[in-house]
Protein backbone atom coordinates (compact mmCIF):
# COMPACT_ATOMS: atom_id res chain seq x y z
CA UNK A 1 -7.29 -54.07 43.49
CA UNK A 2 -6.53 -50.63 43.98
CA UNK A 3 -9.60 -48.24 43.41
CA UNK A 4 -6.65 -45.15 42.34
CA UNK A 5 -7.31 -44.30 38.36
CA UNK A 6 -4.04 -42.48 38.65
CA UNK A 7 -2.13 -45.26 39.95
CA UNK A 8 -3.77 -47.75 37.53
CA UNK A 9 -3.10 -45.52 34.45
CA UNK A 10 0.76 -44.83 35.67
CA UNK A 11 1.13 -48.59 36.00
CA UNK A 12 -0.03 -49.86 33.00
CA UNK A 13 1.77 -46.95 31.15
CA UNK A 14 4.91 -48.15 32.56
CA UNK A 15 4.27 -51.30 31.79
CA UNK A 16 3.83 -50.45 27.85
CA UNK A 17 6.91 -48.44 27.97
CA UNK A 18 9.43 -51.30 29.05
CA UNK A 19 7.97 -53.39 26.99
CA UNK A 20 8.51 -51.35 23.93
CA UNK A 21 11.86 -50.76 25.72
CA UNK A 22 12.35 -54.77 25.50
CA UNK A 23 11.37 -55.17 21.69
CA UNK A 24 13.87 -52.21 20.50
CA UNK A 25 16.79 -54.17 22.77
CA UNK A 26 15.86 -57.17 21.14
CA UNK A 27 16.37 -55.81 18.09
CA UNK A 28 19.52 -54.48 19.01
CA UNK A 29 20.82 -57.38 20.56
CA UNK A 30 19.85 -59.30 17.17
CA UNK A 31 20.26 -56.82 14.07
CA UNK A 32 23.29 -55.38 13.51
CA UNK A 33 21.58 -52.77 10.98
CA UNK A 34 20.17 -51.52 14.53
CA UNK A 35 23.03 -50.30 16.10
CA UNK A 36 23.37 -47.01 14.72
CA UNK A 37 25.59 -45.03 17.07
CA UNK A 38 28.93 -45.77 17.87
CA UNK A 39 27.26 -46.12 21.62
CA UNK A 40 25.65 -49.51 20.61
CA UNK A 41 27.80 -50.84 18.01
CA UNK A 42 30.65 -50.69 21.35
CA UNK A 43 27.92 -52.34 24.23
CA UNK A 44 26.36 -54.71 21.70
CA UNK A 45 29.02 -55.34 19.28
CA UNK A 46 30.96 -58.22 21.12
């Protein structure tokens, strides 16, 4: 365990960033509504 408030606080605010990061995708990837710039509607639109 590391004792480092810092490094814990860092780490578990990365964590809750890629997984917000994995919900929006999700809802990319499964609602076309979603994909609102032309951006997305190209990458996820196949």
């Amino acid at each position: 365990m590391n004792p480092a408030l810092d490094d814990h606080v860092n780490n578990k605010a990365l964590d809750g960033l890629f997984s917000l990061i994995a919900v929006k995708e999700k809802g990319i990837r499964t609602d076309v509504n979603q994909r609102t710039s032309d951006l997305l509607k190209k990458v996820f639109g196949s």
